[in-house]
PDB file of N, CA and C in Angstrom:
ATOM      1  N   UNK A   1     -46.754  13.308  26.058  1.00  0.00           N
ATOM      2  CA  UNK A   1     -46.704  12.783  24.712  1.00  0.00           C
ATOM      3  C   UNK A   1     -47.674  11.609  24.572  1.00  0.00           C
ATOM      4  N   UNK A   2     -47.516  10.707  25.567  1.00  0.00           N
ATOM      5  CA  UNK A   2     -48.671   9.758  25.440  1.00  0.00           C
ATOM      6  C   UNK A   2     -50.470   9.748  25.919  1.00  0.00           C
ATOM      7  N   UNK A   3     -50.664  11.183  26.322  1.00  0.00           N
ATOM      8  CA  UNK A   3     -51.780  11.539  26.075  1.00  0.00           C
ATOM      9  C   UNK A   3     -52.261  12.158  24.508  1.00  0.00           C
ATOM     10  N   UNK A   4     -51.333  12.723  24.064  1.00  0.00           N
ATOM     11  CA  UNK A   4     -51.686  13.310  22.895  1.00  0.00           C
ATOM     12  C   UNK A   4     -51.659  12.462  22.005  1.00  0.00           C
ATOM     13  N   UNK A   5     -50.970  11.128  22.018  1.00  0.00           N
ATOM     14  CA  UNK A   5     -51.197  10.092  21.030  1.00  0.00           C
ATOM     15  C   UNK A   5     -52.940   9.141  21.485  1.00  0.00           C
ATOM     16  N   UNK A   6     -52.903   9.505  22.350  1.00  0.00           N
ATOM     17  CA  UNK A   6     -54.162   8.655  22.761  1.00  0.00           C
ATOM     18  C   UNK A   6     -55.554   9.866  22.523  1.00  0.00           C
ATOM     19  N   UNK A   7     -55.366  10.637  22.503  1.00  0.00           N
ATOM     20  CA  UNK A   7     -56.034  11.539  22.368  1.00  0.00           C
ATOM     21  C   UNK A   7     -56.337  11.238  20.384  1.00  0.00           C
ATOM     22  N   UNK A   8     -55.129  11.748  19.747  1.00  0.00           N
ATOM     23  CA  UNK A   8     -55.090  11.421  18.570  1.00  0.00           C
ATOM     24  C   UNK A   8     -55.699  10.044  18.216  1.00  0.00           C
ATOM     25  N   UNK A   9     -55.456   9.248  18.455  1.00  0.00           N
ATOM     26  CA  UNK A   9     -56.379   7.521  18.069  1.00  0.00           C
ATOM     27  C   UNK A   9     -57.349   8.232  18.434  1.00  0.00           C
ATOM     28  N   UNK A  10     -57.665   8.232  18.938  1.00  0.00           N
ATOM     29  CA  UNK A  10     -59.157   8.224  19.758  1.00  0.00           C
ATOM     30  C   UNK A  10     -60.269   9.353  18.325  1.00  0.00           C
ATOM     31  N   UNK A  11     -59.435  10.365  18.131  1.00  0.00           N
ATOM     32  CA  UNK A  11     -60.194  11.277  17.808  1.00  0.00           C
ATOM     33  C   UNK A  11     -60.084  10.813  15.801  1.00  0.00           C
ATOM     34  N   UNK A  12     -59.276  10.370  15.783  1.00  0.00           N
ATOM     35  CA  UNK A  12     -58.799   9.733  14.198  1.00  0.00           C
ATOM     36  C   UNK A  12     -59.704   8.782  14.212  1.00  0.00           C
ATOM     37  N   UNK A  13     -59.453   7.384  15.071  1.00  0.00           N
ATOM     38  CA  UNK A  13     -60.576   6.148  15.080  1.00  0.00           C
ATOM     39  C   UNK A  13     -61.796   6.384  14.721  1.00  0.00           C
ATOM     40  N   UNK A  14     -62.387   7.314  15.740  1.00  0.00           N
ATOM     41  CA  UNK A  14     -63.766   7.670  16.122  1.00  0.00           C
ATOM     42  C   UNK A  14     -64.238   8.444  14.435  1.00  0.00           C
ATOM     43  N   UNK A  15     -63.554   9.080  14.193  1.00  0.00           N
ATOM     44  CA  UNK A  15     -63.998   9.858  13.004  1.00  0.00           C
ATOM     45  C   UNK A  15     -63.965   8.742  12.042  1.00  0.00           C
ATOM     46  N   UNK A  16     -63.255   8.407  11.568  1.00  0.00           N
ATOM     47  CA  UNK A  16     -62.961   7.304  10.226  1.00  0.00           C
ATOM     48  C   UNK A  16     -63.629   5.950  10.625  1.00  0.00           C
ATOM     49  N   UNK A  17     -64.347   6.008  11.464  1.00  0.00           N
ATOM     50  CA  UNK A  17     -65.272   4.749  11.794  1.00  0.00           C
ATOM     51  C   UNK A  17     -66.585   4.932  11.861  1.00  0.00           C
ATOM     52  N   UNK A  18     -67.182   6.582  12.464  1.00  0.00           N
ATOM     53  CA  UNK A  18     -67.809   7.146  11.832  1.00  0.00           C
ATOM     54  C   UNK A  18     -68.331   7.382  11.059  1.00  0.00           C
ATOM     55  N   UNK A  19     -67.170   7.077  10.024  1.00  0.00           N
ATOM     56  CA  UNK A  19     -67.923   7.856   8.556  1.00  0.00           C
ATOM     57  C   UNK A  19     -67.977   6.503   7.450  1.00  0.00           C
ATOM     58  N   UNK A  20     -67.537   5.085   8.392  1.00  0.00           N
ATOM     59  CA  UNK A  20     -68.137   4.305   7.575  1.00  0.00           C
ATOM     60  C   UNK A  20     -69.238   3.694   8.056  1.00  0.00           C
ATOM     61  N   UNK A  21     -69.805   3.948   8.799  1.00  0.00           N
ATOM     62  CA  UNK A  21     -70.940   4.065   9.890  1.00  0.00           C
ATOM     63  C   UNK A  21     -72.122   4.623   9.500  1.00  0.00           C
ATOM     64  N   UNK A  22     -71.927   5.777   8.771  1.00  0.00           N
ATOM     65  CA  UNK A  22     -72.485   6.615   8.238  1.00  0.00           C
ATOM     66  C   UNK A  22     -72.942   6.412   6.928  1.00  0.00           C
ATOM     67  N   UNK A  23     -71.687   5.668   6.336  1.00  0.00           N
ATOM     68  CA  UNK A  23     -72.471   4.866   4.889  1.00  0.00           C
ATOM     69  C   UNK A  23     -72.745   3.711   4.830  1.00  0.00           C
ATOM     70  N   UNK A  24     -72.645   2.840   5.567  1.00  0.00           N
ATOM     71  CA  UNK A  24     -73.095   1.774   5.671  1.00  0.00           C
ATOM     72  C   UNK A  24     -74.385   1.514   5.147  1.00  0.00           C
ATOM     73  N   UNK A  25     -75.549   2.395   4.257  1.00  0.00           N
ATOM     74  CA  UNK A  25     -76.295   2.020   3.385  1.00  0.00           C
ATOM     75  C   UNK A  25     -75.443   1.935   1.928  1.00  0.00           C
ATOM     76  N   UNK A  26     -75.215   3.234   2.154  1.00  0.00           N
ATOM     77  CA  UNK A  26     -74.609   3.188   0.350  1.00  0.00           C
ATOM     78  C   UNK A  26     -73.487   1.751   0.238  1.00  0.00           C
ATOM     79  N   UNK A  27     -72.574   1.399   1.058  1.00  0.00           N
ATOM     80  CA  UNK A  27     -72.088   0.227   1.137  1.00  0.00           C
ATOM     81  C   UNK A  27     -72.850  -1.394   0.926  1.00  0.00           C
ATOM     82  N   UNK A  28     -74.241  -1.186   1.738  1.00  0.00           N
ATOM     83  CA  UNK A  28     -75.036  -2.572   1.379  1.00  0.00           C
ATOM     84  C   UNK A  28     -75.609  -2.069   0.213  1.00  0.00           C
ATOM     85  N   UNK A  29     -76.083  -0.829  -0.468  1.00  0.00           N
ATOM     86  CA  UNK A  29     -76.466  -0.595  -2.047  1.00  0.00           C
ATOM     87  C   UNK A  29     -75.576  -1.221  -2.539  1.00  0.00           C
ATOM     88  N   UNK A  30     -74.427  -0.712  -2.693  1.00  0.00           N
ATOM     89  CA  UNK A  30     -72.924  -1.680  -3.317  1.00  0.00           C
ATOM     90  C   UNK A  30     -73.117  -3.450  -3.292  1.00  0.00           C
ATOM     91  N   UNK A  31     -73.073  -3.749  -2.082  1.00  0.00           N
ATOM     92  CA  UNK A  31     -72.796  -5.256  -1.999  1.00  0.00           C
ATOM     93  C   UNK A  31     -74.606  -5.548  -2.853  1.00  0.00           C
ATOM     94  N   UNK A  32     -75.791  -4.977  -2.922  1.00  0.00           N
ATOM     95  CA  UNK A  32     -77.015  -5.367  -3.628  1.00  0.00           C
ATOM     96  C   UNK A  32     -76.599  -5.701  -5.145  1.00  0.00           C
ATOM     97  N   UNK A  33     -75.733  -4.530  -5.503  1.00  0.00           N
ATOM     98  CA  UNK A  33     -75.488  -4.479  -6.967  1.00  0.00           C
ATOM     99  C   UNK A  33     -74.447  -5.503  -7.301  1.00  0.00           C
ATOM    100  N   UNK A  34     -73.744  -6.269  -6.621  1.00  0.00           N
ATOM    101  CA  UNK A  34     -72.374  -7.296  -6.846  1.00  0.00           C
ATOM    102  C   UNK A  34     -71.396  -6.700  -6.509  1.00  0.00           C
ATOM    103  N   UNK A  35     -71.324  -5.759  -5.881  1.00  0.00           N
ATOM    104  CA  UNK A  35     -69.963  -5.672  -5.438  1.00  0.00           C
ATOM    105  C   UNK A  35     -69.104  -6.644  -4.489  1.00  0.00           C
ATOM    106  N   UNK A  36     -68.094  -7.266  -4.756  1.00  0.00           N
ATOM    107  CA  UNK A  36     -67.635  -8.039  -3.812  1.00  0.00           C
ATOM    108  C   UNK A  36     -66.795  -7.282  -2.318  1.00  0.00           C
ATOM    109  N   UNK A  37     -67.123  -8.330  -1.456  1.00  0.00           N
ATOM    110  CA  UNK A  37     -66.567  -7.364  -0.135  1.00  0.00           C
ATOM    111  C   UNK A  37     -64.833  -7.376  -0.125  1.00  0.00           C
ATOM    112  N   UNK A  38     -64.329  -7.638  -0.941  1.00  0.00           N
ATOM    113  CA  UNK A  38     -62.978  -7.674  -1.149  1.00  0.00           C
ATOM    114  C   UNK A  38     -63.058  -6.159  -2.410  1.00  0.00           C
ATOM    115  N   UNK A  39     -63.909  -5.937  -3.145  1.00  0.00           N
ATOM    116  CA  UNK A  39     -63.307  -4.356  -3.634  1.00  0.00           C
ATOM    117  C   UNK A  39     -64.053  -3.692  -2.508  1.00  0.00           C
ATOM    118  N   UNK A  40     -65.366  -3.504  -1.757  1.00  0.00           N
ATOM    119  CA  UNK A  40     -65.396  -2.704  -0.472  1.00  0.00           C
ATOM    120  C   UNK A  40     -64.091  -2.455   0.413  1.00  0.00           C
ATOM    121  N   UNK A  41     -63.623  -3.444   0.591  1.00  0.00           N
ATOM    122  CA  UNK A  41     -62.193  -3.568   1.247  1.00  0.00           C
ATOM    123  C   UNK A  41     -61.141  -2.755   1.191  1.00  0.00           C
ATOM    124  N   UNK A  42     -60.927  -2.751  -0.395  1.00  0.00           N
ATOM    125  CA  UNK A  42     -60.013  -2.287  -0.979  1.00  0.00           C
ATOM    126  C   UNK A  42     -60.516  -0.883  -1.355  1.00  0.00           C
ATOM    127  N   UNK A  43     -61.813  -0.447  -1.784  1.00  0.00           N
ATOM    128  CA  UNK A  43     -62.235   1.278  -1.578  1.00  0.00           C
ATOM    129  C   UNK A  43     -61.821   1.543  -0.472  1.00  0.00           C
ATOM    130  N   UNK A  44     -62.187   1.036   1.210  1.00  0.00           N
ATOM    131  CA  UNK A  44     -62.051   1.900   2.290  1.00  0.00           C
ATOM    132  C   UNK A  44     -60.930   2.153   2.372  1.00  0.00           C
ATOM    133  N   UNK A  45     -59.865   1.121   1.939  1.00  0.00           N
ATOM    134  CA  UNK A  45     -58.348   1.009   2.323  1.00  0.00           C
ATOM    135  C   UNK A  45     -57.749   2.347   1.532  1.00  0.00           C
ATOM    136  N   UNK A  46     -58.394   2.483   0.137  1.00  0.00           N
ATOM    137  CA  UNK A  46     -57.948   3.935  -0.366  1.00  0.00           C
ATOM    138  C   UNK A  46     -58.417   5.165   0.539  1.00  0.00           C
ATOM    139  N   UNK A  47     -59.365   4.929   0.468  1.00  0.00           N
ATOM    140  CA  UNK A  47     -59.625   6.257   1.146  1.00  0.00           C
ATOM    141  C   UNK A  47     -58.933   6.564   2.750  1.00  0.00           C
ATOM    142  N   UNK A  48     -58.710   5.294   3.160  1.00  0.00           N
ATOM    143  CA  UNK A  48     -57.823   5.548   4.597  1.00  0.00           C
ATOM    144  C   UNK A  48     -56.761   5.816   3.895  1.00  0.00           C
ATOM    145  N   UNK A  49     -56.485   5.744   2.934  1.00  0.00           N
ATOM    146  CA  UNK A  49     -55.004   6.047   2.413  1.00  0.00           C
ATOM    147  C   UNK A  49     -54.566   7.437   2.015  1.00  0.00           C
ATOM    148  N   UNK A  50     -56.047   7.865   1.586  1.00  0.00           N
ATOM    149  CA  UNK A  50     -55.887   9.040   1.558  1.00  0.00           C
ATOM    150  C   UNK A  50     -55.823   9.766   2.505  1.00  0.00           C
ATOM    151  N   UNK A  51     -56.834   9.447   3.337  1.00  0.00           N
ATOM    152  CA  UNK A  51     -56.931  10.385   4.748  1.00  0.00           C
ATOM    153  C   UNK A  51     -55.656   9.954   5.399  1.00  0.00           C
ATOM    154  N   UNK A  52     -55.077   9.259   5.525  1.00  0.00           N
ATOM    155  CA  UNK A  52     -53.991   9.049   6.326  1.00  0.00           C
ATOM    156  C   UNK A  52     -52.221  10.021   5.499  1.00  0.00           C
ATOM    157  N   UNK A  53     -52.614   9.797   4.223  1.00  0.00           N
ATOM    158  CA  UNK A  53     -51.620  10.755   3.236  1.00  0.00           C
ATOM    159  C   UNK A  53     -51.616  12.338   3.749  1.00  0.00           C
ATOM    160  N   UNK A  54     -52.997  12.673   3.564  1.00  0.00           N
ATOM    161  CA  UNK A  54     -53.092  14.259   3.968  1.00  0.00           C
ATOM    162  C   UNK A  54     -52.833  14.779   4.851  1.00  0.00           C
ATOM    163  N   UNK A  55     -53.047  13.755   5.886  1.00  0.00           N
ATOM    164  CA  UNK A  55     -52.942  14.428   7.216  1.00  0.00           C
ATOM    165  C   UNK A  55     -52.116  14.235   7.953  1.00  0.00           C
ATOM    166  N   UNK A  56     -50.907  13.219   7.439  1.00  0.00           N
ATOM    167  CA  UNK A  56     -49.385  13.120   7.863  1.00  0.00           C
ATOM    168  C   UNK A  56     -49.274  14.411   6.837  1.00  0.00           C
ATOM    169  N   UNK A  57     -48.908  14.706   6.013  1.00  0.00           N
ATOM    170  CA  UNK A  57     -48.673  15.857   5.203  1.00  0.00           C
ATOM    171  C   UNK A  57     -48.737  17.007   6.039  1.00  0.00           C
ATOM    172  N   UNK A  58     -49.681  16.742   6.175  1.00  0.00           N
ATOM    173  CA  UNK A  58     -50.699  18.815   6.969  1.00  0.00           C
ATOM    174  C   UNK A  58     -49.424  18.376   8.228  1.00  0.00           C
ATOM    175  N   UNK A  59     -49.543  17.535   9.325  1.00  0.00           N
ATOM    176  CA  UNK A  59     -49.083  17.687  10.192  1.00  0.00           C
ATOM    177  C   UNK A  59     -47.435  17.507  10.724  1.00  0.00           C
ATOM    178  N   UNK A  60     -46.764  17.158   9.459  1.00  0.00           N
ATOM    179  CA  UNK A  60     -45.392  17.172   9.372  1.00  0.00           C
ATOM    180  C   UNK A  60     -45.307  18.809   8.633  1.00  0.00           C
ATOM    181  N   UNK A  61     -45.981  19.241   7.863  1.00  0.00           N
ATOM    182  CA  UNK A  61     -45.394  20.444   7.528  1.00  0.00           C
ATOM    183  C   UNK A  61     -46.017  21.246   8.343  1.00  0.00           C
ATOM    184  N   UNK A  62     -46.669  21.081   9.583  1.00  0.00           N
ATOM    185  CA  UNK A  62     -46.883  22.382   9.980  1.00  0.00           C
ATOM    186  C   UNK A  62     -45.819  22.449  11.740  1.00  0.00           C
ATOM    187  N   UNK A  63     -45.668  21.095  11.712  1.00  0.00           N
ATOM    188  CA  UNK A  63     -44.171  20.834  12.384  1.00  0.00           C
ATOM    189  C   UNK A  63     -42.939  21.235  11.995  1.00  0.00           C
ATOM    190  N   UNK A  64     -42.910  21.076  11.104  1.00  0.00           N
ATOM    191  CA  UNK A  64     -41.494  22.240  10.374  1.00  0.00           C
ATOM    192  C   UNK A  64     -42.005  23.304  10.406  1.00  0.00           C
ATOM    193  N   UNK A  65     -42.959  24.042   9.409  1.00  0.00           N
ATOM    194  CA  UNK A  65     -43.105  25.741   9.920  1.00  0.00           C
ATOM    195  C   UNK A  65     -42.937  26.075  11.095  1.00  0.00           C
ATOM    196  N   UNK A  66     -43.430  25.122  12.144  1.00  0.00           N
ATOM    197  CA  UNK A  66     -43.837  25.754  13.656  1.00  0.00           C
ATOM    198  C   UNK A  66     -42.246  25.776  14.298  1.00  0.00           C
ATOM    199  N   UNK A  67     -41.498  24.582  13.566  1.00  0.00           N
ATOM    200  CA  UNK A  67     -39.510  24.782  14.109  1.00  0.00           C
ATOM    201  C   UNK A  67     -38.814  25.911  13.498  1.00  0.00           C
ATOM    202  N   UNK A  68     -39.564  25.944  11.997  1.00  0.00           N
ATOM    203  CA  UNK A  68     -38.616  27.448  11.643  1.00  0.00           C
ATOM    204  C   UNK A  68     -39.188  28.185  11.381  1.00  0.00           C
ATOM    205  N   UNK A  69     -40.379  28.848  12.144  1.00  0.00           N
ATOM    206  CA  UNK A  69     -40.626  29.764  12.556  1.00  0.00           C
ATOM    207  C   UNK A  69     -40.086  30.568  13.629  1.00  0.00           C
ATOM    208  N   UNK A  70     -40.290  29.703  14.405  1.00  0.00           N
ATOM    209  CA  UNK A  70     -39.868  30.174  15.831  1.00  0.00           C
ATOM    210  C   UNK A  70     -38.465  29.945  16.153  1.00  0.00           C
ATOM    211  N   UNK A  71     -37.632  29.392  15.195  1.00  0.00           N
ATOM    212  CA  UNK A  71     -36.215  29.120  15.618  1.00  0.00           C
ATOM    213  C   UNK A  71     -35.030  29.998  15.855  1.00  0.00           C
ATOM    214  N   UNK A  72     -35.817  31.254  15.627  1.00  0.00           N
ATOM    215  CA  UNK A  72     -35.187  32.527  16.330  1.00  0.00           C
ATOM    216  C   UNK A  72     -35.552  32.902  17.828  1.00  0.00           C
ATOM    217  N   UNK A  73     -36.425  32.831  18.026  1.00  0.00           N
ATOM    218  CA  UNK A  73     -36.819  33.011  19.191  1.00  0.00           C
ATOM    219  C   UNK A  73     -36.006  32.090  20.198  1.00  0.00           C
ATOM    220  N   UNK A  74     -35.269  32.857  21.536  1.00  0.00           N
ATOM    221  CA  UNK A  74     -34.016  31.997  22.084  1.00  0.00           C
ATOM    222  C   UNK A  74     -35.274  31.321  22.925  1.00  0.00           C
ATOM    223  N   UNK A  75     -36.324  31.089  23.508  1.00  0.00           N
ATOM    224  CA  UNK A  75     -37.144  30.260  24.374  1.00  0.00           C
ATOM    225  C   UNK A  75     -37.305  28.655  23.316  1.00  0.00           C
ATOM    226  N   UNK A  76     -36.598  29.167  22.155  1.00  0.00           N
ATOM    227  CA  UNK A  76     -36.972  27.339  21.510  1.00  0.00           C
ATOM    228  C   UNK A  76     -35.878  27.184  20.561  1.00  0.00           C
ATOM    229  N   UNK A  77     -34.836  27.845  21.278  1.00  0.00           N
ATOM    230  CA  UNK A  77     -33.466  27.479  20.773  1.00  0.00           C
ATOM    231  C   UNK A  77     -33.067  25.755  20.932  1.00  0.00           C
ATOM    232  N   UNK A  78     -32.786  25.142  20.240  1.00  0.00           N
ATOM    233  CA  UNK A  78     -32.236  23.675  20.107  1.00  0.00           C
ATOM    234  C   UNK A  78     -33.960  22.933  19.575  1.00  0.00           C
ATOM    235  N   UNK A  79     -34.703  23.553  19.632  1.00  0.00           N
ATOM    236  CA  UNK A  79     -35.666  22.456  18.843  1.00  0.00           C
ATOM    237  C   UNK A  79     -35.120  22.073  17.766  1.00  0.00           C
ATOM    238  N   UNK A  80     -35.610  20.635  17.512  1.00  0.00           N
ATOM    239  CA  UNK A  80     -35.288  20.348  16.123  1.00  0.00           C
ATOM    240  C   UNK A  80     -36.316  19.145  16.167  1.00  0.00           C
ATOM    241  N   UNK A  81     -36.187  18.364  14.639  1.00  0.00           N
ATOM    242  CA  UNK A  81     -36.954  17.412  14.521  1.00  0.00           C
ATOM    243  C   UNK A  81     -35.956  15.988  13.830  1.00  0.00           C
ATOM    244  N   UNK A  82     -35.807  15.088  15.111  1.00  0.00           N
ATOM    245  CA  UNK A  82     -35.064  13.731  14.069  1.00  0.00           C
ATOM    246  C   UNK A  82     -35.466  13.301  12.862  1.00  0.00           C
ATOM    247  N   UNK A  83     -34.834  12.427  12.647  1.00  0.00           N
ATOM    248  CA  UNK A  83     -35.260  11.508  11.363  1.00  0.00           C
ATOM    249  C   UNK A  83     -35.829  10.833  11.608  1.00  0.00           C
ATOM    250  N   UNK A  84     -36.036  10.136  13.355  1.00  0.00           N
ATOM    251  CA  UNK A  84     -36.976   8.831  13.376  1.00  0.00           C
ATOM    252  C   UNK A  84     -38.284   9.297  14.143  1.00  0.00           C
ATOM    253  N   UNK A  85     -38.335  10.550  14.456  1.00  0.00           N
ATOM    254  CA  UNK A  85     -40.000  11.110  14.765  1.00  0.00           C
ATOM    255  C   UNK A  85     -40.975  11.189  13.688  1.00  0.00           C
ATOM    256  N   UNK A  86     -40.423  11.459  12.423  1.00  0.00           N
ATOM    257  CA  UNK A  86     -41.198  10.934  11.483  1.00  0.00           C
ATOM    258  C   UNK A  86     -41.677  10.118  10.984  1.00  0.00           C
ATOM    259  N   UNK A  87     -41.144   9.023  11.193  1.00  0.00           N
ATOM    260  CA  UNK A  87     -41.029   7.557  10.878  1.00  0.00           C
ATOM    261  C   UNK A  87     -42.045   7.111  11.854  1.00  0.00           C
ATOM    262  N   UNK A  88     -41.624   7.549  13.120  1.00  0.00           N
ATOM    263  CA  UNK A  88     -42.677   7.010  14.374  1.00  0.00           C
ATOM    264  C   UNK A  88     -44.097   7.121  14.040  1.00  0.00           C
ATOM    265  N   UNK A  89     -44.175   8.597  13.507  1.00  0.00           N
ATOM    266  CA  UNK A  89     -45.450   8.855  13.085  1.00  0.00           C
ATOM    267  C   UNK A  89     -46.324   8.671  12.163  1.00  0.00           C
ATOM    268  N   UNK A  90     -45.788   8.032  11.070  1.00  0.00           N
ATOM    269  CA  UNK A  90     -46.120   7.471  10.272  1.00  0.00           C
ATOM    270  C   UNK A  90     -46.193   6.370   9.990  1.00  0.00           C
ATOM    271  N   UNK A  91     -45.822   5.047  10.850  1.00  0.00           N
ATOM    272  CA  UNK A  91     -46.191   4.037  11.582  1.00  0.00           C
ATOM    273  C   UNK A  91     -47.543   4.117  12.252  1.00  0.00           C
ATOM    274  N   UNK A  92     -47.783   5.110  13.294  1.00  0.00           N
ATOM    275  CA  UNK A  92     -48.678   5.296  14.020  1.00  0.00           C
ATOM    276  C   UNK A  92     -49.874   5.066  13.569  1.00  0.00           C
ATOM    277  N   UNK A  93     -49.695   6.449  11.834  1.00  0.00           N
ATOM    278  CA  UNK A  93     -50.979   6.755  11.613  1.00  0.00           C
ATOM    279  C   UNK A  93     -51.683   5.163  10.991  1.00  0.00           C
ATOM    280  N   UNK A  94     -50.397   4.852  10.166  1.00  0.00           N
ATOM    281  CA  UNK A  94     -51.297   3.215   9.347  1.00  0.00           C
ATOM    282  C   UNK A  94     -51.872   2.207  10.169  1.00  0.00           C
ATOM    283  N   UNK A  95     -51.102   2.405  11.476  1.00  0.00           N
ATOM    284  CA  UNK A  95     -51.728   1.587  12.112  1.00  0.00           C
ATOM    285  C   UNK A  95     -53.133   1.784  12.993  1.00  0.00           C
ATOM    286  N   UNK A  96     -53.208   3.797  13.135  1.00  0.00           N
ATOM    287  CA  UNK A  96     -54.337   3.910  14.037  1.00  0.00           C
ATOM    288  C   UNK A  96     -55.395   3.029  12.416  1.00  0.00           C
ATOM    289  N   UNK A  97     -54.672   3.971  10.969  1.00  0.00           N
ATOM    290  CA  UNK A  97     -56.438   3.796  10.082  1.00  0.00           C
ATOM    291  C   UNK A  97     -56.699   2.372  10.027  1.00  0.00           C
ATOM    292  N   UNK A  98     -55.653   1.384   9.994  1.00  0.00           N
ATOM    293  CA  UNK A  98     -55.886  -0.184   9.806  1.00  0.00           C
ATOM    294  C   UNK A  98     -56.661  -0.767  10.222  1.00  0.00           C
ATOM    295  N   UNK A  99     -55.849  -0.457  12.197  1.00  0.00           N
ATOM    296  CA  UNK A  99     -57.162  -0.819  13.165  1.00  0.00           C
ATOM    297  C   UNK A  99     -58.445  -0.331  12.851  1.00  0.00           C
ATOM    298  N   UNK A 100     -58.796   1.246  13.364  1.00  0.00           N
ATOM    299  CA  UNK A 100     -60.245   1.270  12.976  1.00  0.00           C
ATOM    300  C   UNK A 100     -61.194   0.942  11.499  1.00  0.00           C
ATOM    301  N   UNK A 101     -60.016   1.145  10.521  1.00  0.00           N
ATOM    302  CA  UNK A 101     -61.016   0.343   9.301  1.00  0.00           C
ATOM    303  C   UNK A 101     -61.173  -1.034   9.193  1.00  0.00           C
ATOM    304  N   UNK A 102     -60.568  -1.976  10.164  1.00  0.00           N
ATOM    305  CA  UNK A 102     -60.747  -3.125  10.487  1.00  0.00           C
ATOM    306  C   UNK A 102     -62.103  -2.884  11.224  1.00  0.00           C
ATOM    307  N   UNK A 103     -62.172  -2.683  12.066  1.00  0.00           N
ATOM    308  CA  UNK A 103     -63.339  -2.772  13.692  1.00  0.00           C
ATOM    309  C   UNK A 103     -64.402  -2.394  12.715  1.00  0.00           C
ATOM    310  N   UNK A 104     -64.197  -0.788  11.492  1.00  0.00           N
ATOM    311  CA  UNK A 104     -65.873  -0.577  11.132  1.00  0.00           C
ATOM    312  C   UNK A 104     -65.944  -1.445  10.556  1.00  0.00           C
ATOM    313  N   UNK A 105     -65.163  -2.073   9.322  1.00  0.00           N
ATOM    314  CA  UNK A 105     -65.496  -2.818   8.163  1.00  0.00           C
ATOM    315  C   UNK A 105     -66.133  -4.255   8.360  1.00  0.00           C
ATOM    316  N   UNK A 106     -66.032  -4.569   9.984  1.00  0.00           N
ATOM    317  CA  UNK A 106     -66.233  -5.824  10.072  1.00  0.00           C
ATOM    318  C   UNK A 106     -68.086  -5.321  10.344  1.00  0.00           C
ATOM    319  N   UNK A 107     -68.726  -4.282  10.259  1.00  0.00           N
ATOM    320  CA  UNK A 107     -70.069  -4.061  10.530  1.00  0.00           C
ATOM    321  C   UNK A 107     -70.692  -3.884   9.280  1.00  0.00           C
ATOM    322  N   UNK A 108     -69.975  -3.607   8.237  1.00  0.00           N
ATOM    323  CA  UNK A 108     -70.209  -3.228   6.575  1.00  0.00           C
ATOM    324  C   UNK A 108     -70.112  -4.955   5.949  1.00  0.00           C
ATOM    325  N   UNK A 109     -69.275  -5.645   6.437  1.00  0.00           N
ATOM    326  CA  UNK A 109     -69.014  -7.217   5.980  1.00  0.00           C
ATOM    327  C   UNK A 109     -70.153  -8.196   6.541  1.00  0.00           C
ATOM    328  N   UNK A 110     -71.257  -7.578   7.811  1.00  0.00           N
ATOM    329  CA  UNK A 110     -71.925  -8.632   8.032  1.00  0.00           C
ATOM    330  C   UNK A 110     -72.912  -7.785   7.658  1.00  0.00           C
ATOM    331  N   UNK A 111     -72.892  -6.978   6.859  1.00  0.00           N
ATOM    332  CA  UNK A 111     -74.372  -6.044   6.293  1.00  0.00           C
ATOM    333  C   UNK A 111     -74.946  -6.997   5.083  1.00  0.00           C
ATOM    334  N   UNK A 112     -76.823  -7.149   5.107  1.00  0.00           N
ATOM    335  CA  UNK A 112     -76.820  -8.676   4.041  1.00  0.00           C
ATOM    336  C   UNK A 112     -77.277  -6.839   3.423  1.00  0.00           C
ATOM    337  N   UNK A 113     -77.107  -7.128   2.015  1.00  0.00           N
ATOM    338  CA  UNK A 113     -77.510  -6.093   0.557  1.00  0.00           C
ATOM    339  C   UNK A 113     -79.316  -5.921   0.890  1.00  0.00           C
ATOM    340  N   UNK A 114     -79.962  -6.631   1.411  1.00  0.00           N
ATOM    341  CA  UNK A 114     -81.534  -6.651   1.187  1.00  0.00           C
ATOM    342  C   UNK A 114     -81.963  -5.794   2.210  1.00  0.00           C
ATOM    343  N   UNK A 115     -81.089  -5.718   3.049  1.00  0.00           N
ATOM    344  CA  UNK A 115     -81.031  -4.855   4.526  1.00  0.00           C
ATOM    345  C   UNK A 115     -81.352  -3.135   4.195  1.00  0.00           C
ATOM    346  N   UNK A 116     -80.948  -2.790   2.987  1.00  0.00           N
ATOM    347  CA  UNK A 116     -80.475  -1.345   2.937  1.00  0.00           C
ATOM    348  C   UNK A 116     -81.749  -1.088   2.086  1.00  0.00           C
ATOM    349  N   UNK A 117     -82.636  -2.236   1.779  1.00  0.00           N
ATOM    350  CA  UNK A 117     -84.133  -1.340   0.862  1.00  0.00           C
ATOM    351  C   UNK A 117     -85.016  -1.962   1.927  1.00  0.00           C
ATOM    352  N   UNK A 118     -85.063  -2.178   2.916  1.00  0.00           N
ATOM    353  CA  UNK A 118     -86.077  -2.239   3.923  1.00  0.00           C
ATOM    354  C   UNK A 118     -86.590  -0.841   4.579  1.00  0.00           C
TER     355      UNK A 118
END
């Protein structure tokens, strides 16, 4: 279990840090035009919000299909899913997107705006 959570950060972090990595022009276009780094802030935080919405979604419901699916089958008789494995996991995820939109954002916050038309 605690490889697959480390596995998971790893592969969540890396992507969603990535991809502000990746815009980090269109971001110093932003801060050229006045954007303040407090609504940058607050865009990435949506969009981790989103990505973090969907994909607790996708992966809690495909945790239930995958229990009652197979919950005939006597090799996975007594699976079930608590009330606080969900909870766990959804802790997890805010905290994997927090951290890594912390770590990229601090490379988008020391970006100067004049940087991105050079």
């Amino acid at each position: 279990m605690a490889l697959g959570f480390i596995v998971g950060v790893a592969i969540v972090g890396l992507t969603f840090s990535l991809f502000i990595r990746d815009n980090i022009k269109q971001f110093g276009a932003l801060k050229a035009i006045g954007v303040s780094n407090r609504k940058i802030v607050r865009m990435v935080a949506a969009q981790a919000g989103m990505v973090g919405a969907v994909g607790y979604a996708l992966g809690l419901a495909g945790t239930a299909l995958f229990i009652w699916g197979f919950s005939g089958n006597p090799t996975f008789k007594g699976f079930y899913l608590p009330w606080y494995l969900p909870l766990i996991s959804l802790v997890a995820v805010v905290m994997i997107l927090a951290f890594t939109g912390w770590v990229a954002l601090r490379n988008v916050m020391r970006t100067e705006p004049a940087a991105v038309f050079r």
